[in-house]
N, C-alpha and C. Protein backbone atom coordinates (compact mmCIF):
# COMPACT_ATOMS: atom_id res chain seq x y z
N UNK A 1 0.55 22.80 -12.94
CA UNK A 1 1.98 22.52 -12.88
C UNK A 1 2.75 23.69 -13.50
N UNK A 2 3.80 23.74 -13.00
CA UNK A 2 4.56 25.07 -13.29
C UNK A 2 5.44 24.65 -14.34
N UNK A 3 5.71 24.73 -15.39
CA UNK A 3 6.27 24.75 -16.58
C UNK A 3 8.13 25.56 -16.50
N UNK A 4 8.66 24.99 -16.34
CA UNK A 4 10.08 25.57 -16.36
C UNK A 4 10.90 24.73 -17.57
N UNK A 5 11.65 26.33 -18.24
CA UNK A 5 12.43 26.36 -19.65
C UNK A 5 13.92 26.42 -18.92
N UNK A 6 14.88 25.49 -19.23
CA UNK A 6 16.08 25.83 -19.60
C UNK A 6 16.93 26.04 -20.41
N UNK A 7 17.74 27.12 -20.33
CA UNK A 7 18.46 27.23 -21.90
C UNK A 7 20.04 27.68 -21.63
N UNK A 8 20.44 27.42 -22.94
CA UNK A 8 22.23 27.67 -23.39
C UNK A 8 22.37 26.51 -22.90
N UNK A 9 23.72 26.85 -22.10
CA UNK A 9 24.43 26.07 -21.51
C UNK A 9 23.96 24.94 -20.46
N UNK A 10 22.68 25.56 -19.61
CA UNK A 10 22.30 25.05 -18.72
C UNK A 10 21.66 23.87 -19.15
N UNK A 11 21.16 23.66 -20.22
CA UNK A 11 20.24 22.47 -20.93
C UNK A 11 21.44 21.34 -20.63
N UNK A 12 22.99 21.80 -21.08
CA UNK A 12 23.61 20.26 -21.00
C UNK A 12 24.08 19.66 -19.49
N UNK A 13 24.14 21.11 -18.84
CA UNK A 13 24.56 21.20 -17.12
C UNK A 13 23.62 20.00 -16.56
N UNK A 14 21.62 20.53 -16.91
CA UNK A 14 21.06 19.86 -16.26
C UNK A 14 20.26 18.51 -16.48
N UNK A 15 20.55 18.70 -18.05
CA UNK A 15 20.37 17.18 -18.82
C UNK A 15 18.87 17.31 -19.05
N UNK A 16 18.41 18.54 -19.20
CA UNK A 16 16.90 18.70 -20.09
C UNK A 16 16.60 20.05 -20.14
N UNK A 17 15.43 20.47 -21.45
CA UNK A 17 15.66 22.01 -21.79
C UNK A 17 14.22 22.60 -21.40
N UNK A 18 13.48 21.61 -20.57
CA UNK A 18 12.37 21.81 -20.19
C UNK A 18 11.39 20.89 -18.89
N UNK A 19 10.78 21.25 -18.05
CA UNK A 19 10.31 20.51 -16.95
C UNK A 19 9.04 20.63 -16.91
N UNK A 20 7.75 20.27 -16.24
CA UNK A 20 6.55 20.91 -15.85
C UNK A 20 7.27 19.75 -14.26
N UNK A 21 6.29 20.54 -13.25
CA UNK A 21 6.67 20.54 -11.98
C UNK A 21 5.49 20.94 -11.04
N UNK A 22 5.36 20.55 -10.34
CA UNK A 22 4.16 20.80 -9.12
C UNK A 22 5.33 21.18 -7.88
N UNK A 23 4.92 22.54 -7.81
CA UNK A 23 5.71 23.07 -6.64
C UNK A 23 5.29 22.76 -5.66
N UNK A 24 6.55 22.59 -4.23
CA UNK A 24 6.17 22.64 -3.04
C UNK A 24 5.19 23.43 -2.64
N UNK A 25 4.60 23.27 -1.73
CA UNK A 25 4.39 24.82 -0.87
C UNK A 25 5.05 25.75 -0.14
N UNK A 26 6.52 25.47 -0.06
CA UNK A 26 7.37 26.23 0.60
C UNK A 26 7.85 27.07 -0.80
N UNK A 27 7.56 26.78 -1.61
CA UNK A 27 8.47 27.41 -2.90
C UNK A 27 7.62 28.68 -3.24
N UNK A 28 7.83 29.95 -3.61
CA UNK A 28 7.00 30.77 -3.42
C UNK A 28 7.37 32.11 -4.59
N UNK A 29 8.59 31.72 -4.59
CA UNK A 29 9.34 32.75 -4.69
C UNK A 29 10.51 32.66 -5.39
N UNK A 30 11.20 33.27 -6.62
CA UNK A 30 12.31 32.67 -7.27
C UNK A 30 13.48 32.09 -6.53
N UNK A 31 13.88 32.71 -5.73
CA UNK A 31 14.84 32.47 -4.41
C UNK A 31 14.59 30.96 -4.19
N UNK A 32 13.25 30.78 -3.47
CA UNK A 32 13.18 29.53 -2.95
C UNK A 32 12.68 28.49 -4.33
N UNK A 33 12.95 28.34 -5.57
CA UNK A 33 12.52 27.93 -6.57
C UNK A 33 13.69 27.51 -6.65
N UNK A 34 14.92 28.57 -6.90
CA UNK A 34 16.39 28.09 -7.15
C UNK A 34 17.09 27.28 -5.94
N UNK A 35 15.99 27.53 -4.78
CA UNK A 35 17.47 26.46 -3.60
C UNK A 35 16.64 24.85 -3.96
N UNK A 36 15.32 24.94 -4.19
CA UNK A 36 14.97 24.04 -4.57
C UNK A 36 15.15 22.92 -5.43
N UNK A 37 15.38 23.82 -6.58
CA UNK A 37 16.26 22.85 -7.42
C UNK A 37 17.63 22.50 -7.30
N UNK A 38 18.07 23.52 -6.61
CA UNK A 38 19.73 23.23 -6.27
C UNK A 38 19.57 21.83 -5.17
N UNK A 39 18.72 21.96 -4.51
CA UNK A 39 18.78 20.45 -3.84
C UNK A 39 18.57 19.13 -4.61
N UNK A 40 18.41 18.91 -5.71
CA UNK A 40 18.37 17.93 -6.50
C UNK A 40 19.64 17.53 -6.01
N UNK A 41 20.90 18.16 -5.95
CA UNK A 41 22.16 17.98 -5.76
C UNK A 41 23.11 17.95 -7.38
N UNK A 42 24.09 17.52 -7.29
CA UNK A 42 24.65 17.37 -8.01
C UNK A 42 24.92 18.47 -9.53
N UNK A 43 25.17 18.31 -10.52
CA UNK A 43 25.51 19.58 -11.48
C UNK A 43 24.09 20.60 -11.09
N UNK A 44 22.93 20.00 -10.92
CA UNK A 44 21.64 21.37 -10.37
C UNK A 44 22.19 22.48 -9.11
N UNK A 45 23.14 22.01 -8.56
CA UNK A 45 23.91 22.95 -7.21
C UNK A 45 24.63 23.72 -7.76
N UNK A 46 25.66 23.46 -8.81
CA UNK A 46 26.55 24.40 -9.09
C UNK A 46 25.68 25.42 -10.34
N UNK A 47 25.26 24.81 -11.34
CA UNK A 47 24.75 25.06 -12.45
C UNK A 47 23.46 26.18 -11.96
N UNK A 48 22.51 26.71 -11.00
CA UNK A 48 21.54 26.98 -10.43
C UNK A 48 22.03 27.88 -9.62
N UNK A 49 23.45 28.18 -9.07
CA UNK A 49 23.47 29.44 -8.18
C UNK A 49 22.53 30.84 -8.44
N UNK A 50 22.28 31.19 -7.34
CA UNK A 50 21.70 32.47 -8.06
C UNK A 50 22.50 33.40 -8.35
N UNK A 51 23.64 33.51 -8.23
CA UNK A 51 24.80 34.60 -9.55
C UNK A 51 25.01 33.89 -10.32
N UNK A 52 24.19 32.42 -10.91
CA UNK A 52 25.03 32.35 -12.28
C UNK A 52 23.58 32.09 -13.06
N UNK A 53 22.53 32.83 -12.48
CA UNK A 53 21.25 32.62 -13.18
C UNK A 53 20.84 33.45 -13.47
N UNK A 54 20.18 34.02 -14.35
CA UNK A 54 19.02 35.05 -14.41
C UNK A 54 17.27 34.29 -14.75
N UNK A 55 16.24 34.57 -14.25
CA UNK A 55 15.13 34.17 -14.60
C UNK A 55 14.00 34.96 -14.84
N UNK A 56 13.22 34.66 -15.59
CA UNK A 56 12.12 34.88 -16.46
C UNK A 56 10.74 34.20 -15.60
N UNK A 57 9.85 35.08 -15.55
CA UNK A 57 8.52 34.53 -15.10
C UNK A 57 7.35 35.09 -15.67
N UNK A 58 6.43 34.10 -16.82
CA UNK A 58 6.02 34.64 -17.21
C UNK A 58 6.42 35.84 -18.72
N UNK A 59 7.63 35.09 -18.75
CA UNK A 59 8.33 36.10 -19.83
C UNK A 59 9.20 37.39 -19.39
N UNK A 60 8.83 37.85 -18.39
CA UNK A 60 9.74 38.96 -17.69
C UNK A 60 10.52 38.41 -16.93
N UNK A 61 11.81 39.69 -16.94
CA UNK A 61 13.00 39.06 -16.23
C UNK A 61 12.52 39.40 -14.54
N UNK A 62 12.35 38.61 -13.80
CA UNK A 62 12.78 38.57 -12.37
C UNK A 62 13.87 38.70 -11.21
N UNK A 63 12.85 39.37 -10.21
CA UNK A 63 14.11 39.34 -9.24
C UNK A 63 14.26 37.97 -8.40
N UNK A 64 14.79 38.20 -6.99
CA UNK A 64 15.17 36.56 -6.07
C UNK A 64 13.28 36.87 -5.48
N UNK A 65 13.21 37.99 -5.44
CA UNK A 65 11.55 38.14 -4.70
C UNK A 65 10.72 38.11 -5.05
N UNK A 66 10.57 38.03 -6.64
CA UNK A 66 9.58 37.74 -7.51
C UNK A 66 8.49 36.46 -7.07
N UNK A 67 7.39 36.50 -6.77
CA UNK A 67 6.64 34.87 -6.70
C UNK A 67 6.51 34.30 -7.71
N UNK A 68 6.35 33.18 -7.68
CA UNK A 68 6.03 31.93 -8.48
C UNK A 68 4.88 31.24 -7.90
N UNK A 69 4.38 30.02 -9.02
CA UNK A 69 3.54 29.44 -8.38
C UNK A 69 2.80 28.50 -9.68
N UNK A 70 2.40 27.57 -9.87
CA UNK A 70 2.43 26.53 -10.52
C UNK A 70 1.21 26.68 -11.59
N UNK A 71 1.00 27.96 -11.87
CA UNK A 71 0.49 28.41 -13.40
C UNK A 71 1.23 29.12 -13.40
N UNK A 72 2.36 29.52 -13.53
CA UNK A 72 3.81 30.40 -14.08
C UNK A 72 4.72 29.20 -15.62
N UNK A 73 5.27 29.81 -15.95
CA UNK A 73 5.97 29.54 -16.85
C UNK A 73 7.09 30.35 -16.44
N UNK A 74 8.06 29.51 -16.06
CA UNK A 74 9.86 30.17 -15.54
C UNK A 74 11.01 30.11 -16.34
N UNK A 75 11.47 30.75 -17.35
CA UNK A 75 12.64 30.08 -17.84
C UNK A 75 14.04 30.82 -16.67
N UNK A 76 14.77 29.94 -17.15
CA UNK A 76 16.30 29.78 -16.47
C UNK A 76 17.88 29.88 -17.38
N UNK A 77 18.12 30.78 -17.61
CA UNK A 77 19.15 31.34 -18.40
C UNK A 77 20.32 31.82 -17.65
N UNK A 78 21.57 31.07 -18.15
CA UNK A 78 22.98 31.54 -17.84
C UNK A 78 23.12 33.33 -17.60
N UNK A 79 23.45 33.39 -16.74
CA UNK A 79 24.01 35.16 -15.94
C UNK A 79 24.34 35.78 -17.24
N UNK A 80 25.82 35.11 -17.41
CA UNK A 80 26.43 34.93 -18.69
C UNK A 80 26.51 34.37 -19.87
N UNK A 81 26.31 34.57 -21.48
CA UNK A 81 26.49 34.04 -22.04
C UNK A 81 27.97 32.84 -22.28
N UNK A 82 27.61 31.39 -22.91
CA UNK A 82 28.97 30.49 -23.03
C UNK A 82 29.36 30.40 -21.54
């Protein structure tokens, strides 16, 4: 299971500061990680854009093309600080 950290702001956006998760198989890739969760709907759509995210995989910052995959550890941090 893939282990995903949220932090700052986003912890109250998405109403937890941490997940473990069994990815799709379509999910592959940070890109498709973030539309993924943006389909939860609701504050995960706005809160999850990819200009208002930056992410971590593995501890390094990532791009949208970076892979993933469910021994990763992802955190999810505001673009911007506040």
């Amino acid at each position: 299971m893939a282990r995903i950290l949220y932090f700052s702001t986003l912890v109250d956006k998405v109403g937890c500061s941490s997940e473990e998760v069994a990815l799709p198989e379509s999910v592959t890739d940070v890109r498709a990680l973030l539309a993924w969760l943006r389909a939860r709907g609701g504050n995960w759509e706005n809160a999850l854009r990819e200009d208002a995210v930056r992410v971590t995989v593995n501890r390094q910052f990532a791009e949208a093309g970076t892979a993933v995959n469910d021994k990763m550890e992802i955190a999810i941090v505001p673009a911007r600080p506040g």
